[in-house]
Protein backbone atom coordinates (compact mmCIF):
# COMPACT_ATOMS: atom_id res chain seq x y z
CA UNK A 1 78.38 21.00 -12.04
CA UNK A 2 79.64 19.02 -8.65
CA UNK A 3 76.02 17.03 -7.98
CA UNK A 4 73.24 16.64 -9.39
CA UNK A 5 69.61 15.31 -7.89
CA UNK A 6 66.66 13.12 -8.78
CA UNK A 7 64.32 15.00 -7.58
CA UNK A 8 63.52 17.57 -10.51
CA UNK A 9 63.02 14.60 -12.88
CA UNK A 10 59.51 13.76 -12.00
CA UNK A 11 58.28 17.37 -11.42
CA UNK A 12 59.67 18.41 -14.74
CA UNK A 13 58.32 15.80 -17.11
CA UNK A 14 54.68 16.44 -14.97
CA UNK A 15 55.17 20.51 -16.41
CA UNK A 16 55.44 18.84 -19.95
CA UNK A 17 52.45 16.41 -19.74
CA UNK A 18 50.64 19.18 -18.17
CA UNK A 19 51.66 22.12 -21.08
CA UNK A 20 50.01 19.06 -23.41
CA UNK A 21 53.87 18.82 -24.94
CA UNK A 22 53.37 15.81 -27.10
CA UNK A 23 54.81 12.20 -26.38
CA UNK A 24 57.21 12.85 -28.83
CA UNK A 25 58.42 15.91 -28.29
CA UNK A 26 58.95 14.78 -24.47
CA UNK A 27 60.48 11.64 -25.63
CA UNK A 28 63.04 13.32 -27.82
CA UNK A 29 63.86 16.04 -25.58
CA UNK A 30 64.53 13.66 -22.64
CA UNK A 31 66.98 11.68 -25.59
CA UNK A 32 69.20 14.55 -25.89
CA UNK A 33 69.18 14.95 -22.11
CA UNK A 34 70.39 11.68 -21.60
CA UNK A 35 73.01 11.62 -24.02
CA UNK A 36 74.13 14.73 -22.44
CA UNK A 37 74.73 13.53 -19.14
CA UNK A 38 75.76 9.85 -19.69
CA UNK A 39 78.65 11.58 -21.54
CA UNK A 40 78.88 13.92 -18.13
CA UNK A 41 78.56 10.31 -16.30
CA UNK A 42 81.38 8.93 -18.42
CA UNK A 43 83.21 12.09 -17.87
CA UNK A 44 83.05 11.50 -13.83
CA UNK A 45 81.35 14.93 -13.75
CA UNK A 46 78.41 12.90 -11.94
CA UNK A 47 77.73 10.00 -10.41
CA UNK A 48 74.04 9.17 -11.64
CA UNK A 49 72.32 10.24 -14.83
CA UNK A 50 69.61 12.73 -13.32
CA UNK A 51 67.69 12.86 -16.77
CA UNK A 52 67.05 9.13 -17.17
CA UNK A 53 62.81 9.32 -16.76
CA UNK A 54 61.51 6.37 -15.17
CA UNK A 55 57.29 5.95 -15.32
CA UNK A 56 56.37 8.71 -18.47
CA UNK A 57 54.00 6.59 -19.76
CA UNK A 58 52.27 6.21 -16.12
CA UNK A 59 52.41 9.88 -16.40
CA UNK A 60 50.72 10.65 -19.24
CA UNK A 61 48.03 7.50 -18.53
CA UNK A 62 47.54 9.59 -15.18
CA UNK A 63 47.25 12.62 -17.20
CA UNK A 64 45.15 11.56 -19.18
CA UNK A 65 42.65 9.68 -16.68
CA UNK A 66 42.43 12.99 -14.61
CA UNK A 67 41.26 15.03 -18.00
CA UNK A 68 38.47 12.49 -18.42
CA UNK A 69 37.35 12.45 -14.64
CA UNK A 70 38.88 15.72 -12.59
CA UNK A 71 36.97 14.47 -9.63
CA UNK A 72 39.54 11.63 -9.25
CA UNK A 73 42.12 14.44 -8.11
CA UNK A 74 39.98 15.73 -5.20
CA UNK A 75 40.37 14.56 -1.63
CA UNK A 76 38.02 11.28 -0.65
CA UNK A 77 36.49 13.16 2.69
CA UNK A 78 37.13 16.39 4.87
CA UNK A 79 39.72 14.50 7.22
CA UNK A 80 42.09 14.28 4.47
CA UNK A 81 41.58 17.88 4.23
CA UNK A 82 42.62 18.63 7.60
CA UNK A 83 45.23 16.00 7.40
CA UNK A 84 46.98 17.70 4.50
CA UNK A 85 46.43 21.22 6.16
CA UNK A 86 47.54 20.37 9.21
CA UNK A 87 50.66 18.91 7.15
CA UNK A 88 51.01 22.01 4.83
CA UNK A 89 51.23 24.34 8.32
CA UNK A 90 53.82 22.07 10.14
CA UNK A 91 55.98 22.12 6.73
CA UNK A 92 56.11 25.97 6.51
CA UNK A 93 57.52 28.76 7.77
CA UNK A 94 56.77 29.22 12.07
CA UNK A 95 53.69 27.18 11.35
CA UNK A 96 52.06 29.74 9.96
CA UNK A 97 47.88 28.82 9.64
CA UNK A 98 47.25 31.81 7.43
């Protein structure tokens, strides 16, 4: 292990919330992952602990809003749709528009 990112923190502890894992089975899986890699941070294997989880409990509050109104997750007008197309086709591939 030479490096080691934040960005699959945020995405991963979204999967949990969203597989309905309860709070305490997150919050005691991320304890172990810690411990792991603040020994690895000790150990000079890394420079930052990857696994520390900032904003869970915004997570789950988000989670949990979004369950009791799903039209909070849709898009406020149809330029914000073409917006984030028009995003989505400059990120991928040769610009591909489908």
């Amino acid at each position: 292990m030479t490096s080691s990112s934040n960005t699959a923190r945020a995405p991963s502890g979204s999967i949990w919330i969203a597989d309905e894992h309860s709070r305490s089975t997150v919050k005691n899986t991320i304890a172990v992952l810690v411990r792991v890699m603040e020994q690895a941070l000790r150990d000079g294997i890394i420079k930052v602990n990857p696994a520390r989880v900032s904003g869970r409990q915004k997570l789950y509050k988000q989670a949990e809003d979004e369950l009791h109104d799903p039209r909070a997750l849709a898009l406020p007008d149809w330029n914000s749709l073409v917006q984030l197309a028009d995003a989505l086709v400059t990120a991928s591939y040769d610009h591909y528009r489908g």
